[in-house]
Protein backbone atom coordinates (compact mmCIF):
# COMPACT_ATOMS: atom_id res chain seq x y z
CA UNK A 1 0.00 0.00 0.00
CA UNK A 2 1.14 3.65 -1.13
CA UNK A 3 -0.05 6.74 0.77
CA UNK A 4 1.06 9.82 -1.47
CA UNK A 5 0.97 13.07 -0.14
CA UNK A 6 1.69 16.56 -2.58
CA UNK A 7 2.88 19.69 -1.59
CA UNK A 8 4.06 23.60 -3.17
CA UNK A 9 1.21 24.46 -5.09
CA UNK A 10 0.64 28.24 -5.35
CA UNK A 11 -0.40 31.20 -7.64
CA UNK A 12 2.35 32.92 -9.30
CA UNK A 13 2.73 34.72 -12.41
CA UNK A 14 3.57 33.77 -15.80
CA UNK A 15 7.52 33.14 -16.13
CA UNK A 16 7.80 31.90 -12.60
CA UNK A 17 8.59 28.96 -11.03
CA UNK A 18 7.25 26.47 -8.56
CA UNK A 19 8.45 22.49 -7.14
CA UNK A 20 5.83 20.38 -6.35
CA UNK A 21 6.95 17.35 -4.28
CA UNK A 22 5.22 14.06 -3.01
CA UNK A 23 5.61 12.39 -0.24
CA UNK A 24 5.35 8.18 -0.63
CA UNK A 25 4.77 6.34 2.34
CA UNK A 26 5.21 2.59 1.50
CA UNK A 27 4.20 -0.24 3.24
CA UNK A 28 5.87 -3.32 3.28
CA UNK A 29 9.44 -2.42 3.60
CA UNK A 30 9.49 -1.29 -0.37
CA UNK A 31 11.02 2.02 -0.92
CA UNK A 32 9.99 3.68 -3.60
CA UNK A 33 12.64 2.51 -5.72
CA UNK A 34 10.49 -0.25 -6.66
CA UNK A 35 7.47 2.03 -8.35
CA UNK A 36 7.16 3.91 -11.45
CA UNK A 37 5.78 7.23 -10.25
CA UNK A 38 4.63 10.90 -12.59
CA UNK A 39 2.77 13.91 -12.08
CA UNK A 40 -0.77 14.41 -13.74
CA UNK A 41 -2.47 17.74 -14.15
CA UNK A 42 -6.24 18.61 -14.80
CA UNK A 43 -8.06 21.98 -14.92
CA UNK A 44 -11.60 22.41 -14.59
CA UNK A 45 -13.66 20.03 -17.32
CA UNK A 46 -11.03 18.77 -18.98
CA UNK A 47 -9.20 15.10 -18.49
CA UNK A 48 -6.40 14.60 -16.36
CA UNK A 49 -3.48 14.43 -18.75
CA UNK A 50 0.22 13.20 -18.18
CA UNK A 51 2.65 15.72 -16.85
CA UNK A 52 5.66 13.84 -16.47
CA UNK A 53 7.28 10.51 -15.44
CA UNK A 54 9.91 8.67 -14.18
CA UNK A 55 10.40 4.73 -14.78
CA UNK A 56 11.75 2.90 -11.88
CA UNK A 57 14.91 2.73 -14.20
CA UNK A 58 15.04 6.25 -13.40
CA UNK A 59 14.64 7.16 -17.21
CA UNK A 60 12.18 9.99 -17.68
CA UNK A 61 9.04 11.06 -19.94
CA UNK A 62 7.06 14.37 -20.35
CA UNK A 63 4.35 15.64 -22.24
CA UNK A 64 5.40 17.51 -25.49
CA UNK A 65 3.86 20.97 -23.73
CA UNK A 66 6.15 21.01 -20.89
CA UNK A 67 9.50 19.45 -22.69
CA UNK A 68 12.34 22.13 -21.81
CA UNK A 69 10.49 23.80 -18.68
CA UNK A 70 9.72 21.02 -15.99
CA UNK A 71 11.81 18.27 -14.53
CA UNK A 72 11.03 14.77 -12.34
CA UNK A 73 13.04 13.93 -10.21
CA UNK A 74 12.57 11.27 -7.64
CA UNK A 75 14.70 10.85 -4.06
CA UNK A 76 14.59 7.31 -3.47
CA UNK A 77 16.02 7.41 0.11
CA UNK A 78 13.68 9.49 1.34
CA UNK A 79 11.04 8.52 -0.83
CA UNK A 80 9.73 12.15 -2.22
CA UNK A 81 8.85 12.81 -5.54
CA UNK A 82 9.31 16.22 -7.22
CA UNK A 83 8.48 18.21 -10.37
CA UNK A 84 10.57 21.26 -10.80
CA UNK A 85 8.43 24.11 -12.84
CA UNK A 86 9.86 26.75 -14.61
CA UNK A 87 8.55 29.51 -16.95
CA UNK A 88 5.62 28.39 -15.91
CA UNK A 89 2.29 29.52 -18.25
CA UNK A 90 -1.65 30.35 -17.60
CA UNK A 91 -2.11 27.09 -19.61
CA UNK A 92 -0.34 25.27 -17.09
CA UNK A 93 -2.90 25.88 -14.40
CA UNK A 94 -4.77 22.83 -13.14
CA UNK A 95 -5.04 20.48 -10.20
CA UNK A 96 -1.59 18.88 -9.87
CA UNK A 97 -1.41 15.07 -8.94
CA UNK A 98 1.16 12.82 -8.03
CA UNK A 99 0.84 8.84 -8.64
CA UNK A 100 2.53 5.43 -8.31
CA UNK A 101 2.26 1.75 -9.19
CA UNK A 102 4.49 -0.80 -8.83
CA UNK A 103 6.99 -1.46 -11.28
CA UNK A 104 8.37 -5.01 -12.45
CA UNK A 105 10.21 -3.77 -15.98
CA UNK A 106 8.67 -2.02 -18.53
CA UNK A 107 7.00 1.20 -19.01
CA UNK A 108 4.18 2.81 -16.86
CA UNK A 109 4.37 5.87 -18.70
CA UNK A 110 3.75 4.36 -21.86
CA UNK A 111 0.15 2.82 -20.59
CA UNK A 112 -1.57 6.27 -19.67
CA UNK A 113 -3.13 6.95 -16.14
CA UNK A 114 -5.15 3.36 -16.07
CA UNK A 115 -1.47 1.65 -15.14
CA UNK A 116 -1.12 4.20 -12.01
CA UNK A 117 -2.66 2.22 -9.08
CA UNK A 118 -1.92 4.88 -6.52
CA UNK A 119 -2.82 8.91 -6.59
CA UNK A 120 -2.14 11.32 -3.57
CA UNK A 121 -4.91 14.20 -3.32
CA UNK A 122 -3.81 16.75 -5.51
CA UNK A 123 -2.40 20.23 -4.57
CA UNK A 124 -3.44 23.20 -7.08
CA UNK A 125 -1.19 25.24 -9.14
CA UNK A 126 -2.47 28.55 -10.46
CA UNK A 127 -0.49 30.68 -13.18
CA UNK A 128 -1.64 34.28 -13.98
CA UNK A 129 -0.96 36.64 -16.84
């Protein structure tokens, strides 16, 4: 079982920056070395889309709109995930969510947000003009 819990969400203005991290609490005496993990975003009726992330092999995916301004990053010893915004733009406003699943090989990025079994509560980011 995987509690995740997100944090630094704010408003701030277009150009800015922000890091979101997530805390993983893992039972079982896994670390979260052992999960594929990303960030997913979604704004007010529209889906919750990829962000960005990271493979348990550490290698790293984003979406095409955020290539060249955020980075994932994952702490494995302390089990924290983060997403490192910058020049940050209205579009990028949403609900911010962090998620896991347990990785054996392979891709979870690849499958979309049905392979993520685990999703913390969301903290919201808010970009103005």
């Amino acid at each position: 079982q995987v509690q995740l819990v997100e944090s630094g969400g704010g408003s701030v203005q277009a150009g800015g920056s922000l890091r979101l991290s997530c805390v993983a609490s893992v039972d079982g005496g896994y670390t979260s070395s052992t999960y594929c993990m990303a960030w997913f975003h979604q704004a007010p009726g529209k889906e919750r889309e990829g962000v960005a992330g990271i493979e348990r092999d550490g290698s790293t995916n984003y979406a095409d709109s955020v290539k060249g301004r955020f980075t994932i990053s994952k702490d494995n010893a302390n089990n924290i995930l983060y997403l490192q915004m910058t020049n940050l733009k209205p579009e990028d406003s949403a609900e911010y969510y962090c998620a896991a699943a347990r990785s054996y090989g392979g891709t979870c990025w690849g499958l979309g947000r049905q392979r993520y079994t685990y999703w913390g509560q969301g903290t919201q980011v808010t970009v103005s003009s």
